[in-house]
Protein backbone atom coordinates (compact mmCIF):
# COMPACT_ATOMS: atom_id res chain seq x y z
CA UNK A 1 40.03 -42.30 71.39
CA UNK A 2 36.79 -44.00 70.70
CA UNK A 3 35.07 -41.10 72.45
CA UNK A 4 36.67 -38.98 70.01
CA UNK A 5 36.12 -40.61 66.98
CA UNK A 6 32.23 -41.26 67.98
CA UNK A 7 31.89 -37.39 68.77
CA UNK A 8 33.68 -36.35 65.16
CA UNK A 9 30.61 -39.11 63.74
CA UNK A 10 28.03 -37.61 65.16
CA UNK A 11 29.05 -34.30 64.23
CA UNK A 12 29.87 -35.08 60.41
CA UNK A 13 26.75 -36.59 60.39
CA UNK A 14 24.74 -33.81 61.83
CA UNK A 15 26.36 -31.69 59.16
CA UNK A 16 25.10 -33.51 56.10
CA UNK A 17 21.77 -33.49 57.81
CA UNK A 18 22.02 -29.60 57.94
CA UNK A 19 23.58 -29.56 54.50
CA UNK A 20 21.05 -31.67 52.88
CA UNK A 21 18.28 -29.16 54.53
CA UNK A 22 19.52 -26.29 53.53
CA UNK A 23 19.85 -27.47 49.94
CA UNK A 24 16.15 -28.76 49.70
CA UNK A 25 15.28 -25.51 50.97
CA UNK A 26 17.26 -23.50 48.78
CA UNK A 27 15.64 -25.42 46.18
CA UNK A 28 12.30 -25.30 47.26
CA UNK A 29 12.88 -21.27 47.51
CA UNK A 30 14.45 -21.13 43.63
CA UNK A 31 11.22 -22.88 42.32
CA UNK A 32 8.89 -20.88 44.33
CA UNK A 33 10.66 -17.68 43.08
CA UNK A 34 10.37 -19.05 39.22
CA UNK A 35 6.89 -19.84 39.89
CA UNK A 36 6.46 -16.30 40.76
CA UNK A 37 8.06 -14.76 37.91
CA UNK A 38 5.89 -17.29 35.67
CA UNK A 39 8.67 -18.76 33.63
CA UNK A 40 11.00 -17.44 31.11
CA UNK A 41 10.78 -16.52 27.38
CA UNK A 42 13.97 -15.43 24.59
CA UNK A 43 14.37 -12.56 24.23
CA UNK A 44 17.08 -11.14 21.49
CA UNK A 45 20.39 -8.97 22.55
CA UNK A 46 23.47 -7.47 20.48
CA UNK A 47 25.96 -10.29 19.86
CA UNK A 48 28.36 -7.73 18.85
CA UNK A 49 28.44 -4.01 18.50
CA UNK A 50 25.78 -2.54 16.01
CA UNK A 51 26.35 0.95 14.80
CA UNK A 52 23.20 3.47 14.51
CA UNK A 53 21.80 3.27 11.09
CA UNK A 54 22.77 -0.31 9.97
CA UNK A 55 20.94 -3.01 8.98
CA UNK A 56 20.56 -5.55 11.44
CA UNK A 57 21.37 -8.83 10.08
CA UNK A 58 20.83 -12.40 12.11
CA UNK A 59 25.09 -12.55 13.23
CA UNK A 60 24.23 -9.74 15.27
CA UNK A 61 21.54 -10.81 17.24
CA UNK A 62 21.60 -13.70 20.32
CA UNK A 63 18.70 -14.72 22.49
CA UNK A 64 18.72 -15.08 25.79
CA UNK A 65 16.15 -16.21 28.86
CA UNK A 66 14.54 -13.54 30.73
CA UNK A 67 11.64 -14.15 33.35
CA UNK A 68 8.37 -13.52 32.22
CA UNK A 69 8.19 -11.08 34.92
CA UNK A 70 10.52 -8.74 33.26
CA UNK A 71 9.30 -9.02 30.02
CA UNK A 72 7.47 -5.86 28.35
CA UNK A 73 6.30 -5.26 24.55
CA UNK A 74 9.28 -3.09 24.08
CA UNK A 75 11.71 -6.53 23.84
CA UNK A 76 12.40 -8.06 20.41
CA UNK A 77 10.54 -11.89 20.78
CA UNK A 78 10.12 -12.09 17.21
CA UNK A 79 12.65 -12.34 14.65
CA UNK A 80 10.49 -10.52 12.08
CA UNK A 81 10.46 -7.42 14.19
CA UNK A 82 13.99 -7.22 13.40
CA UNK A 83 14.01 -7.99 9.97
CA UNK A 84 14.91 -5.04 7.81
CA UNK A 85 15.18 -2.51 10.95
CA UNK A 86 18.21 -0.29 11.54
CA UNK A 87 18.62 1.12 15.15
CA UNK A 88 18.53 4.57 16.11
CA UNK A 89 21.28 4.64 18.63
CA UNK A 90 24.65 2.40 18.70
CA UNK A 91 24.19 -0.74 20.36
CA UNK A 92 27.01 -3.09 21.92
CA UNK A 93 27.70 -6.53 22.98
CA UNK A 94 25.07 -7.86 24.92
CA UNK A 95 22.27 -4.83 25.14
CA UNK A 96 19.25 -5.70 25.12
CA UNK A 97 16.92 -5.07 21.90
CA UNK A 98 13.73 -2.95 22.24
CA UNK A 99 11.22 -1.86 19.31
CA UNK A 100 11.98 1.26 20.70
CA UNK A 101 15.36 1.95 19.53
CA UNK A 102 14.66 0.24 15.94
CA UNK A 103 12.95 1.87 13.00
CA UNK A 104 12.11 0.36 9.49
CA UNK A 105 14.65 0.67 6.65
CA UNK A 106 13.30 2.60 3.85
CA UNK A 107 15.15 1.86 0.42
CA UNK A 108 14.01 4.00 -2.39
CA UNK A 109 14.35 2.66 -5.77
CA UNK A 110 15.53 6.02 -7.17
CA UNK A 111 18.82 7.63 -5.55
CA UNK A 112 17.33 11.29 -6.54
CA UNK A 113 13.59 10.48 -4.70
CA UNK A 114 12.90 11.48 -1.54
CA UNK A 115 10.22 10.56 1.38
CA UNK A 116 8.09 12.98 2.10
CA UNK A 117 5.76 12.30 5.37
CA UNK A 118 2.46 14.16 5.23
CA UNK A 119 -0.13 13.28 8.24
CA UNK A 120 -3.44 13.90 8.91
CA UNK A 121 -4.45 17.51 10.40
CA UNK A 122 -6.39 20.44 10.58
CA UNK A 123 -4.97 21.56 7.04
CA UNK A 124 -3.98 18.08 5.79
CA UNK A 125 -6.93 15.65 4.65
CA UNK A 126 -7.63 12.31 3.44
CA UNK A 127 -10.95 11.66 1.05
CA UNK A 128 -9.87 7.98 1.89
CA UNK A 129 -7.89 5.48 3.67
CA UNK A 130 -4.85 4.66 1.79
CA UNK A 131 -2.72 1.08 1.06
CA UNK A 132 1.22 1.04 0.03
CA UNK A 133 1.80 1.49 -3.12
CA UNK A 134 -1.54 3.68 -3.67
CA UNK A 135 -1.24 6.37 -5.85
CA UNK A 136 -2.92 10.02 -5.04
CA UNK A 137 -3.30 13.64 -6.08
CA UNK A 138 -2.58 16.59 -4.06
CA UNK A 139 -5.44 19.47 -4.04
CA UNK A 140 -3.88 22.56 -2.62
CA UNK A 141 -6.12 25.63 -1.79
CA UNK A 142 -4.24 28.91 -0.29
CA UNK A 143 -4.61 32.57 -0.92
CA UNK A 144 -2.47 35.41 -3.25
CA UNK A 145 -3.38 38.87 -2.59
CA UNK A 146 -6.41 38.05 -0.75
CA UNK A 147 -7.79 35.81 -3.79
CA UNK A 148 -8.58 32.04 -2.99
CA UNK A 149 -7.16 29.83 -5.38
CA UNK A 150 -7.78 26.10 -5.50
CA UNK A 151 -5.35 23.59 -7.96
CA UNK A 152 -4.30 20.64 -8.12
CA UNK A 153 -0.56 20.86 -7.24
CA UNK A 154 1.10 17.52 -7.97
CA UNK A 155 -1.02 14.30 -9.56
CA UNK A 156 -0.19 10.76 -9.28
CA UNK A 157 2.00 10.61 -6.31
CA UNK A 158 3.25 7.31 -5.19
CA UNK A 159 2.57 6.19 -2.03
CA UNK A 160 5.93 4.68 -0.45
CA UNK A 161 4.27 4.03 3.01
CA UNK A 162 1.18 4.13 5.15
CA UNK A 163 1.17 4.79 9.15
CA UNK A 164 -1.40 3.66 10.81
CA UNK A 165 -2.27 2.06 14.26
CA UNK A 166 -4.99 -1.09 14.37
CA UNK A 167 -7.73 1.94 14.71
CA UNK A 168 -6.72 4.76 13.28
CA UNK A 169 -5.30 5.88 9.82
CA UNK A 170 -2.25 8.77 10.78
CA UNK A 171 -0.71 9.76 7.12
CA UNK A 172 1.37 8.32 4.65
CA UNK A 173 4.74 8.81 3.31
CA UNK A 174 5.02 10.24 -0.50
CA UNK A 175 7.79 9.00 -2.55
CA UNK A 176 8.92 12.26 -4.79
CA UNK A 177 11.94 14.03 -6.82
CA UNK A 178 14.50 15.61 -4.97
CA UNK A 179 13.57 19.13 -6.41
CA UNK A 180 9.87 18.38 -5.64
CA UNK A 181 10.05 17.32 -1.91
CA UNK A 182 11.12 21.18 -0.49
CA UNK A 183 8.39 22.54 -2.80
CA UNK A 184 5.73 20.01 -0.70
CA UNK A 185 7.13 20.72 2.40
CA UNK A 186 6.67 24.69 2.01
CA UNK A 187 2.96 23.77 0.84
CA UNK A 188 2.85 21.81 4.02
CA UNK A 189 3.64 24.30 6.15
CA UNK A 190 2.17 27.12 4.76
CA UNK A 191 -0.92 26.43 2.44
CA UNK A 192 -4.46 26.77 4.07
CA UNK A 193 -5.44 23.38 2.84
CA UNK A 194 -4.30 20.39 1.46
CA UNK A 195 -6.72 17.49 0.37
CA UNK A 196 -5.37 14.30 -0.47
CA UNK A 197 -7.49 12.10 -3.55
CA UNK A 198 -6.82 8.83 -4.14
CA UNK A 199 -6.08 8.25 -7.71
CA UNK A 200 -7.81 5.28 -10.01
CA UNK A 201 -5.23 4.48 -11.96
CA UNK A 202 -1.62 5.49 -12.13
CA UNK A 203 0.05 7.09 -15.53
CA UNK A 204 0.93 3.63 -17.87
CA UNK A 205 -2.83 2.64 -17.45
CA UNK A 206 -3.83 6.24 -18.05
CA UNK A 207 -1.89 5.75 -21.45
CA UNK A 208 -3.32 1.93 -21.97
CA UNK A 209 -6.55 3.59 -21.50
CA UNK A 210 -6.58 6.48 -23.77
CA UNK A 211 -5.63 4.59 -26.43
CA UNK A 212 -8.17 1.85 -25.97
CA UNK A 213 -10.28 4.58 -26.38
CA UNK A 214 -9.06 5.86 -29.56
CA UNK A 215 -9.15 2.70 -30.82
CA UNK A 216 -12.64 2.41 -30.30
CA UNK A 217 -13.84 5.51 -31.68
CA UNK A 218 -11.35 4.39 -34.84
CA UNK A 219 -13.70 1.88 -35.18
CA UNK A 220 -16.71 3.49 -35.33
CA UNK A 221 -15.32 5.64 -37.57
CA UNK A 222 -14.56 3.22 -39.36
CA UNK A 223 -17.92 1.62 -39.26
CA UNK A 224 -19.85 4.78 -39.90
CA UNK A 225 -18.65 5.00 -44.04
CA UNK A 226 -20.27 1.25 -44.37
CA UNK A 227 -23.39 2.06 -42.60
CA UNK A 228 -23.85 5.35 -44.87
CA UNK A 229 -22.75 3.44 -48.14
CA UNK A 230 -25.13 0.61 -47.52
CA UNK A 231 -28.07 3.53 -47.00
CA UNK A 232 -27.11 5.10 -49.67
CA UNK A 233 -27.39 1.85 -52.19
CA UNK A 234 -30.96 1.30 -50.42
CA UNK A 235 -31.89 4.94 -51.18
CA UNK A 236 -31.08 4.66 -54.99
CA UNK A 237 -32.55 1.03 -55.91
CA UNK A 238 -35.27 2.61 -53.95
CA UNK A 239 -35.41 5.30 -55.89
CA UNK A 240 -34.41 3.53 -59.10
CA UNK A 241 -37.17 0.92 -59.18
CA UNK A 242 -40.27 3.27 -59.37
CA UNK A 243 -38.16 5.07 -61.80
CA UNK A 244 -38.72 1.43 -64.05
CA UNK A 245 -42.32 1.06 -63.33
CA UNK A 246 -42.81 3.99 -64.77
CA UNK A 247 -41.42 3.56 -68.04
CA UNK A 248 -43.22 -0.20 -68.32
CA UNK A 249 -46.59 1.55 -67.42
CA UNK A 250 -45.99 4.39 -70.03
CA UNK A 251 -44.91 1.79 -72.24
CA UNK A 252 -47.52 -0.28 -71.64
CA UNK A 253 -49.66 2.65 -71.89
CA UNK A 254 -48.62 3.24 -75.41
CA UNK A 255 -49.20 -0.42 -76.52
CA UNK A 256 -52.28 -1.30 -74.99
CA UNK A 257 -54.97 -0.90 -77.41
CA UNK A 258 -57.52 1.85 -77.13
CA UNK A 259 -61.43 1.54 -78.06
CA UNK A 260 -63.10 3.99 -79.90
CA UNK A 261 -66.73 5.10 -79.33
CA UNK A 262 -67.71 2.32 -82.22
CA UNK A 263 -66.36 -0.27 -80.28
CA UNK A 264 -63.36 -0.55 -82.97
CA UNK A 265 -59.97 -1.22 -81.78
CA UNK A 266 -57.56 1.62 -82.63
CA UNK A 267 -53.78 1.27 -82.68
């Protein structure tokens, strides 16, 4: 009985030995493996289901640890690269969020303007790099009945967007009417050249300008009557005071007395 209970001893014992081994190594292995994949960092997933084409608000979006290892650009760290996207495809509960699947939301201000994207090519050209909210004329230069003709075909344009990388400028994207975005498509298409200028100024300053500048010549106008009256009062008491002088020197000449050849005085 002793022998018994002394054997069972030395075996439980031998067991938590063996257990207690096995767990430090286990452990030992788990930290060498997270060492390996260098850590973790959040990265955001679908809470819920997101439909295709809706705007992705924070309730949709979780984070959630993945190793360092496994983490690309494509995955959504930042909470601004979310902000104001809508997803291409239909996500669900707990897919994981990739810049590839999200584009921006565009929200024209007028329900009858369209985008229009127009990029740099062998027929499309930029005089100069372009910022949102830039405003630009389109030069468009094409052919009818073997004739070149070169014209301006739509003038302060308002720049919605620009796409470009951290190096290179691509295009931009044009906010115009409804009725006016097929008609810059076709010249898209099919023109031999389109040249994109940047305009100065966009149509209220044109208007602010213009009539500064009528103002101005107003007052010139304005200023031109004084200057000729004040030349012409200079011209006539100019020409009125030799007119005087005169008549005191004939006067004078008719009252100063005259001598004879006696030496008498004559009146």
């Amino acid at each position: 009985m002793l022998e018994s209970k002394r054997r069972a001893i030395i075996f439980i014992s031998i067991s938590l030995i063996l257990a207690a081994i096995a767990g430090f190594m286990f452990l030992q292995k788990v930290n060498e493996l997270n060492a390996n994949l260098g850590g973790t960092t959040k990265v955001f997933v679908a809470k819920s289901d997101i439909n295709s084409r809706t705007i992705i608000t924070p309730e949709m979006v979780e984070t959630i640890d993945l190793p360092n290892k496994f983490v690309t650009d494509t995955h959504v760290t930042d909470p601004r690269e979310i902000t104001n996207k809508v997803a291409i495809v239909p996500l669900f509960e707990g897919d994981m969020i990739t810049t590839n699947l999200l584009k921006p939301f565009s929200e024209v201000g007028d329900p009858n303007h369209r985008l229009v994207a127009l990029f740099a090519n062998e027929r499309v050209s930029f005089d100069q790099e372009l910022e949102d909210l830039d405003r630009v004329d389109i030069i468009v230069s094409q052919q009818f009945d073997g004739q070149p003709k070169t014209e301006i075909y739509m003038t302060d344009v308002h720049v919605f967007r620009v796409d470009k990388t951290k190096s290179e400028f691509r295009g931009v994207a044009l906010e115009v009417s409804k009725e006016d975005a097929p008609k810059l498509i076709h010249m898209q298409n099919y023109a031999d050249s389109i040249r994109v200028l940047k305009a100065n100024v966009g149509q209220e300053d044109k208007v602010e300008e213009v009539s500064g500048e009528t103002a101005e010549k107003q007052a010139e106008t304005n200023e031109q009557p004084a200057q000729e009256q004040e030349e012409t009062s200079e011209q006539t008491n100019t020409g009125k005071k030799p007119a005087a002088e005169n008549k005191v020197d004939k006067k004078a000449g008719k009252e100063a007395p005259q001598k004879s050849e006696n030496g008498k005085t004559e009146e």
